[in-house]
N, C-alpha and C. Protein backbone atom coordinates (compact mmCIF):
# COMPACT_ATOMS: atom_id res chain seq x y z
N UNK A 1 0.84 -1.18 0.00
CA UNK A 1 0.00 0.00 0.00
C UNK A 1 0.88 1.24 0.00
N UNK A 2 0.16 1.66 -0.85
CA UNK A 2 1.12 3.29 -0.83
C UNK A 2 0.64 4.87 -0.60
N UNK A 3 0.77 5.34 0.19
CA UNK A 3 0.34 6.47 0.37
C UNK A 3 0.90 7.61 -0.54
N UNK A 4 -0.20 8.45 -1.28
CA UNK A 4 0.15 9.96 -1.97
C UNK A 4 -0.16 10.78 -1.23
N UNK A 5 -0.37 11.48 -0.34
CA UNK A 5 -0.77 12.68 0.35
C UNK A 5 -1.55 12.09 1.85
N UNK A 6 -1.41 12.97 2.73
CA UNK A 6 -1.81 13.06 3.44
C UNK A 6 -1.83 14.77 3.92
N UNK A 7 -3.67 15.00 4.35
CA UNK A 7 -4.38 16.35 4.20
C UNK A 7 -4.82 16.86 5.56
N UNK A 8 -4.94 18.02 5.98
CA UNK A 8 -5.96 18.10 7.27
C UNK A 8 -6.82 18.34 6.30
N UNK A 9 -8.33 18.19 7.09
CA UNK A 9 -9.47 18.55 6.85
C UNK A 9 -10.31 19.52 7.78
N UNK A 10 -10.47 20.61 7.35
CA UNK A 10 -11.19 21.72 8.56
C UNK A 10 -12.51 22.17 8.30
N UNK A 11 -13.36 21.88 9.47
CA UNK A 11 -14.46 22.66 9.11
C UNK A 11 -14.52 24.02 9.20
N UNK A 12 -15.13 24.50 8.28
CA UNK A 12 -15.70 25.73 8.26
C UNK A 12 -16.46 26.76 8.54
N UNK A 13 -16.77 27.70 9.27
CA UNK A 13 -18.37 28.54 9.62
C UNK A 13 -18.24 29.45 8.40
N UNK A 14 -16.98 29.76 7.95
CA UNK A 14 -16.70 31.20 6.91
C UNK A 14 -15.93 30.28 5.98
N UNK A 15 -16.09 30.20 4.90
CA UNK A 15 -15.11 29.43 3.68
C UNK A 15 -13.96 30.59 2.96
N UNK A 16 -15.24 31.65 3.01
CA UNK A 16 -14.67 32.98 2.48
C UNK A 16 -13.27 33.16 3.16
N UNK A 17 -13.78 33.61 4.67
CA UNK A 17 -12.21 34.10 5.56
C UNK A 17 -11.38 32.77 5.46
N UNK A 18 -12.16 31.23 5.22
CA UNK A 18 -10.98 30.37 5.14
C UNK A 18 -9.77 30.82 4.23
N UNK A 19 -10.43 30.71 2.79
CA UNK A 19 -9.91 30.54 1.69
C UNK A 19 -8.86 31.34 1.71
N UNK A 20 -9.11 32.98 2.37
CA UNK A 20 -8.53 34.07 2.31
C UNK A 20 -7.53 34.10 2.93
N UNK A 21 -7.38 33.61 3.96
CA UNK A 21 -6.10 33.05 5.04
C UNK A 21 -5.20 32.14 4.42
N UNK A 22 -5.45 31.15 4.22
CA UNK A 22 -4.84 29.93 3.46
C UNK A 22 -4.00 30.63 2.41
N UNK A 23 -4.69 31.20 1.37
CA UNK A 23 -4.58 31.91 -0.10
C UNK A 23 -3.51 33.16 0.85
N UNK A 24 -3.22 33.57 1.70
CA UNK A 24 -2.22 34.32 2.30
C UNK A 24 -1.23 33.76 2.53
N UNK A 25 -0.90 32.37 2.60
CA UNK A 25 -0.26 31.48 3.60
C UNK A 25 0.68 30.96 2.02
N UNK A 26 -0.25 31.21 1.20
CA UNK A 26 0.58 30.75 -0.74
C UNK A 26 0.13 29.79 -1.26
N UNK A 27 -1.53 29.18 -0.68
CA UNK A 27 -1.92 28.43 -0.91
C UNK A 27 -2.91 28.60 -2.56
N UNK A 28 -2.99 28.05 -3.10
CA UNK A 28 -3.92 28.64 -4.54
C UNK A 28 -5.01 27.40 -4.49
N UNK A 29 -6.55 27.96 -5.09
CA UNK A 29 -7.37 26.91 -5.14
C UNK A 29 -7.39 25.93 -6.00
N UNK A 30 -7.29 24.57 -5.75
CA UNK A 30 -7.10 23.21 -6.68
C UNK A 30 -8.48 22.85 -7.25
N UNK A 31 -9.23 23.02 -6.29
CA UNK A 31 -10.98 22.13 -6.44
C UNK A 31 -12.21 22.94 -5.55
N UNK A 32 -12.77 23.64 -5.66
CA UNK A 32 -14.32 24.06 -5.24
C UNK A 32 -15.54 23.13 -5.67
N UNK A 33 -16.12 22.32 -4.76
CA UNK A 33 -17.54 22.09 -5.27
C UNK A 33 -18.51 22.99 -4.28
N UNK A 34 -18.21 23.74 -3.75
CA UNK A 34 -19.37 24.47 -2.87
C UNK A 34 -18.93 24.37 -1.86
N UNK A 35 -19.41 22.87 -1.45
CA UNK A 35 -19.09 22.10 0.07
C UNK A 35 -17.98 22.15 0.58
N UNK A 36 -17.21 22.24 -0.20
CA UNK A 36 -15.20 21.31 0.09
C UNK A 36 -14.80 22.21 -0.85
N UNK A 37 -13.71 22.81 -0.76
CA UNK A 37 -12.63 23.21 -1.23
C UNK A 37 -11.24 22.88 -0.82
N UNK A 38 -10.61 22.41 -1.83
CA UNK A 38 -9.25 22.45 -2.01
C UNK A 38 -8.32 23.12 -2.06
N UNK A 39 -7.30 23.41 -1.29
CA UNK A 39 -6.43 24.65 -1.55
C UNK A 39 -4.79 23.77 -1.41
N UNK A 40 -4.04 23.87 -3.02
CA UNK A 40 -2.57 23.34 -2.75
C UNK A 40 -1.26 24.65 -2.78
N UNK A 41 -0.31 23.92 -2.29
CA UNK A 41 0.99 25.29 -3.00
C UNK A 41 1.13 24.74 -4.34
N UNK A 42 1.45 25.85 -5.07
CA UNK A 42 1.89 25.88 -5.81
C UNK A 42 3.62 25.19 -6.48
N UNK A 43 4.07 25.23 -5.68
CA UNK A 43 5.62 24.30 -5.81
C UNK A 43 5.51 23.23 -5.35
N UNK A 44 4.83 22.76 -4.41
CA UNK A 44 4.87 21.28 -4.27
C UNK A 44 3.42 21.03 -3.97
N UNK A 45 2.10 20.38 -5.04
CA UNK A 45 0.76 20.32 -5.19
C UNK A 45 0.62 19.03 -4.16
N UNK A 46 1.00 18.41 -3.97
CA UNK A 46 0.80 17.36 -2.90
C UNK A 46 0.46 18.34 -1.30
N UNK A 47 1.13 19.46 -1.37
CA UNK A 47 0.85 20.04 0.11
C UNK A 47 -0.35 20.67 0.09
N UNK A 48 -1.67 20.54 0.92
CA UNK A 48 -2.91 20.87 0.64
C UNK A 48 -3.49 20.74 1.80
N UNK A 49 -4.57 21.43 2.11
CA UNK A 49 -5.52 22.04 3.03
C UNK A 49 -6.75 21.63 2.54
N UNK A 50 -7.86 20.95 2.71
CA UNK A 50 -9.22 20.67 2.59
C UNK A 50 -10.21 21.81 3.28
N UNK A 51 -10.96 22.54 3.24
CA UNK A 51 -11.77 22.85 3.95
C UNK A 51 -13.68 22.55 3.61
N UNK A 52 -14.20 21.64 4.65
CA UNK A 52 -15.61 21.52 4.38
C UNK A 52 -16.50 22.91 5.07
N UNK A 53 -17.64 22.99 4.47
CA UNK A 53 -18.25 24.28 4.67
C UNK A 53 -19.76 23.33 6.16
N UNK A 54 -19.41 23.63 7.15
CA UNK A 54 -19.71 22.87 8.24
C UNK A 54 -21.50 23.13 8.00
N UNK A 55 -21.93 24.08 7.63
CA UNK A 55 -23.53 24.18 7.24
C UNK A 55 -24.54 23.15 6.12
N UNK A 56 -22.97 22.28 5.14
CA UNK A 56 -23.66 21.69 4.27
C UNK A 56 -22.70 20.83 4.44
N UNK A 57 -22.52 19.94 5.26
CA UNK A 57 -22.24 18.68 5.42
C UNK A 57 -22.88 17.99 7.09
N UNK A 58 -23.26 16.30 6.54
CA UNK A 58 -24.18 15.89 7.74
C UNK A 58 -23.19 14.97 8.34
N UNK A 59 -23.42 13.82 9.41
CA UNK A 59 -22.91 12.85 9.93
C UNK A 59 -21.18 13.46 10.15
N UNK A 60 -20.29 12.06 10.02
CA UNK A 60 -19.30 12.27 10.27
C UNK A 60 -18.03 12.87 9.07
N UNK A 61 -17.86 13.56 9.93
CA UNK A 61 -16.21 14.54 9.28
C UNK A 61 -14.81 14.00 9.26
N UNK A 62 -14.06 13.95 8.72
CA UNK A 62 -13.25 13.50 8.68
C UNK A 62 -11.73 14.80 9.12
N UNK A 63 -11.35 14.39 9.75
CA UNK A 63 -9.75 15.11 10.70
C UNK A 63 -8.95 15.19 9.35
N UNK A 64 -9.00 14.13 8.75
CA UNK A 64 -7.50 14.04 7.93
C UNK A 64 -7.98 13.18 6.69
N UNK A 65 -7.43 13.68 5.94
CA UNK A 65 -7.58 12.65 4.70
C UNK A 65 -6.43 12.14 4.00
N UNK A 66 -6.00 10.59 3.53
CA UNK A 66 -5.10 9.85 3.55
C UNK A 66 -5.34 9.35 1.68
N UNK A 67 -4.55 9.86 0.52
CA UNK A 67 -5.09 9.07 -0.59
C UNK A 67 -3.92 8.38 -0.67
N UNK A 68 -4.67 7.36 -1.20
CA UNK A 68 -4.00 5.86 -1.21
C UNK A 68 -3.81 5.18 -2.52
N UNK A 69 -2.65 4.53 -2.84
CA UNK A 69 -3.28 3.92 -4.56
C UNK A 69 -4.45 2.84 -4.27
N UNK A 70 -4.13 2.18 -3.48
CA UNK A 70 -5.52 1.09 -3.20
C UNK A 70 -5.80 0.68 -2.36
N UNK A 71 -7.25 1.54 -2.10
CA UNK A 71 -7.87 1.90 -0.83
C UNK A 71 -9.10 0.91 -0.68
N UNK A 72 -9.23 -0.22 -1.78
CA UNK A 72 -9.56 -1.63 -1.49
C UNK A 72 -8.85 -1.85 -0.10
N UNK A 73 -7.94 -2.55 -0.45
CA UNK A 73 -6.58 -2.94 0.25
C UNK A 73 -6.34 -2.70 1.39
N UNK A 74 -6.88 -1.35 1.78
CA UNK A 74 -6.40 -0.66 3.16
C UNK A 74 -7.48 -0.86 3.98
N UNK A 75 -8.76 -0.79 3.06
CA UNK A 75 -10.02 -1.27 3.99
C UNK A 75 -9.89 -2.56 3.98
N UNK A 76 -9.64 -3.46 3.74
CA UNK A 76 -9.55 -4.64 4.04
C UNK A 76 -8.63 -4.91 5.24
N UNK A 77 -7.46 -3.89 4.97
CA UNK A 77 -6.25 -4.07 6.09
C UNK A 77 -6.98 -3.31 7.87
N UNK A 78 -7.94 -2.34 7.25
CA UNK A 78 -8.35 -1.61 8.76
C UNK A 78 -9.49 -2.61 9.61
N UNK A 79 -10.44 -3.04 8.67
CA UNK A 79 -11.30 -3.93 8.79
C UNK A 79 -10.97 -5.17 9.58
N UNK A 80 -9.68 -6.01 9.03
CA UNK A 80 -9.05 -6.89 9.46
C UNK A 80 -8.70 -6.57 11.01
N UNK A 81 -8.33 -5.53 11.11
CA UNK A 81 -7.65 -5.05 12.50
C UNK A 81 -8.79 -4.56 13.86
N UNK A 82 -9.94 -4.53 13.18
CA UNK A 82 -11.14 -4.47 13.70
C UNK A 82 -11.50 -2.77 13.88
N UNK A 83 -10.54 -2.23 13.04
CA UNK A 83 -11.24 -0.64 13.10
C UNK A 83 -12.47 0.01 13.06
N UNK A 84 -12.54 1.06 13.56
CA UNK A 84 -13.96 1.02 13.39
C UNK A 84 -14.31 2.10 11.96
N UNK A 85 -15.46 1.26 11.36
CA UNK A 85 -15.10 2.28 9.86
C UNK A 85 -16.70 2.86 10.00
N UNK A 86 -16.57 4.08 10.07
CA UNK A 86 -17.90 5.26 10.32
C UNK A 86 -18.45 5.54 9.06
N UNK A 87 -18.06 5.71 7.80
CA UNK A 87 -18.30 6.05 6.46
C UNK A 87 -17.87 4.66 5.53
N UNK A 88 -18.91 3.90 5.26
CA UNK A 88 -18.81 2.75 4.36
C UNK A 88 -18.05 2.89 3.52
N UNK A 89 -17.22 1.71 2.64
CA UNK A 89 -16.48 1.97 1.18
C UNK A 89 -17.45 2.36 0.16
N UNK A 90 -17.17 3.33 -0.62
CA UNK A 90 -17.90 3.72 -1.77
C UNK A 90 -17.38 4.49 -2.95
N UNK A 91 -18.37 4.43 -3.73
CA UNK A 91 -17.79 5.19 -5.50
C UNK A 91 -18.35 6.41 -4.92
N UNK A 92 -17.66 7.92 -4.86
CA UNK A 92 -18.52 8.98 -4.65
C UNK A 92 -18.84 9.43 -6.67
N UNK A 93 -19.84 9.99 -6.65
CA UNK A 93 -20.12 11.15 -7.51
C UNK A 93 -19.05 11.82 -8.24
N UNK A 94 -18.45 12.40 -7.60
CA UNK A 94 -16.44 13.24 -7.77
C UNK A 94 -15.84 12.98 -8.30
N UNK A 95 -15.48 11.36 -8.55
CA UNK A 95 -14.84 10.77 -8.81
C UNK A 95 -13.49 9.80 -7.97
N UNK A 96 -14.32 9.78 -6.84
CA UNK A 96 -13.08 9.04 -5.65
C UNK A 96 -13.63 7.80 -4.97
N UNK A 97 -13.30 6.92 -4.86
CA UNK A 97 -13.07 5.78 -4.06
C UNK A 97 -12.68 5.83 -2.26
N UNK A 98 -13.73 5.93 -1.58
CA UNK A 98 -13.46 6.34 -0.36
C UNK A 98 -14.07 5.46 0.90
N UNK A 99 -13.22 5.54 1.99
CA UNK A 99 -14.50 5.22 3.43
C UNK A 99 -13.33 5.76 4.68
N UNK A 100 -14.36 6.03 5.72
CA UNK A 100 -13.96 6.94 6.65
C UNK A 100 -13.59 5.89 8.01
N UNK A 101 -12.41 6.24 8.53
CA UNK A 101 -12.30 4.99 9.95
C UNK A 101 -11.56 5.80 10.50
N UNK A 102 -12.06 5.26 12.01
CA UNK A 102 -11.52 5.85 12.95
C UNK A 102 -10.07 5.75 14.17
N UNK A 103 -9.51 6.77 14.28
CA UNK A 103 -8.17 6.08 14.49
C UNK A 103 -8.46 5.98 16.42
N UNK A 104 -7.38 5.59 16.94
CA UNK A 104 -7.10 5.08 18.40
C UNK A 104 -7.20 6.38 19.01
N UNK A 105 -7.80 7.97 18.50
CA UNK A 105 -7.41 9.03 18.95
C UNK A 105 -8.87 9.39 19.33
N UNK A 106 -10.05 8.54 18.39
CA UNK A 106 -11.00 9.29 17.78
C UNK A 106 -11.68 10.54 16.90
N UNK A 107 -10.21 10.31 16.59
CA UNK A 107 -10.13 11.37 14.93
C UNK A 107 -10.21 10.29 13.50
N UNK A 108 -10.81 10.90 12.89
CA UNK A 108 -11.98 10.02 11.56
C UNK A 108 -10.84 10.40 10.65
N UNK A 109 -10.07 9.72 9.92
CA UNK A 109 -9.72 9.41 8.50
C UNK A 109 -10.41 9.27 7.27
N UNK A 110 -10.83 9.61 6.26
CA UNK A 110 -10.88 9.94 5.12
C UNK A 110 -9.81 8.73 4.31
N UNK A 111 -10.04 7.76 3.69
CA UNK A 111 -8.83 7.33 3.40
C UNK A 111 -9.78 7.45 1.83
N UNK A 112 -8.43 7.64 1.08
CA UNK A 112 -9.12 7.88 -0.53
C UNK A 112 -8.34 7.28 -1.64
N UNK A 113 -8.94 6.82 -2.92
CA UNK A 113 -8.38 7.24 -4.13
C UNK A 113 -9.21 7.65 -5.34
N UNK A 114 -8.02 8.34 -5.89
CA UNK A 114 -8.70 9.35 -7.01
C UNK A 114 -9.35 7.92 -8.31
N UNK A 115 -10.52 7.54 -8.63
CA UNK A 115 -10.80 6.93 -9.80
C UNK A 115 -10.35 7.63 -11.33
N UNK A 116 -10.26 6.90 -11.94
CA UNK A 116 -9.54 7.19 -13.38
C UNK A 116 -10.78 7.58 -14.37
């Protein structure tokens, strides 16, 4: 298993003042769907900031997000270990391969991969 990135994920009350902070910090926007925005640097795009907009998202959030080349694999490996997985495996809409588990901290992982 191989890991590509690893993200915080922050909720939001203001996306606006998020974005605007971040985007101070040299961050530029990668991905907006409304909900979630993406923000990477520019010199090295692997370094990135998630922010969800906390008014339009339900259930559980995820702390951190982990993309993976095969995130089959890893749910099988968390599963095995008896983790507890809060967000089922699934095809999202987006285009990602995802499910959410929880670590020994009780901070929720995001573990992902991008579909082709």
């Amino acid at each position: 298993m191989s890991i590509r990135r690893a993200v915080p994920d922050i909720l939001t009350d203001d996306m606006d003042a998020t974005r605007a902070f971040y985007a101070g910090l040299g961050f530029e926007e990668a991905m907006d769907l409304g909900w979630v925005v993406t923000m990477a640097s520019t010199s090295n795009p692997t370094a990135q900031v998630i922010f969800f907009d906390r008014a339009r998202v339900e259930g559980p959030q995820p702390d951190m997000s982990v993309e993976v080349d095969d995130v089959d694999a890893v749910h099988a490996a968390m599963t095995a270990t008896g983790a507890e997985i809060v967000y089922s495996l699934r095809d999202e809409p987006w285009g990602v391969r995802r499910f959410f588990v929880r670590d020994p901290n009780g901070r929720v992982v995001n573990v992902v991969t991008h579909q082709a």
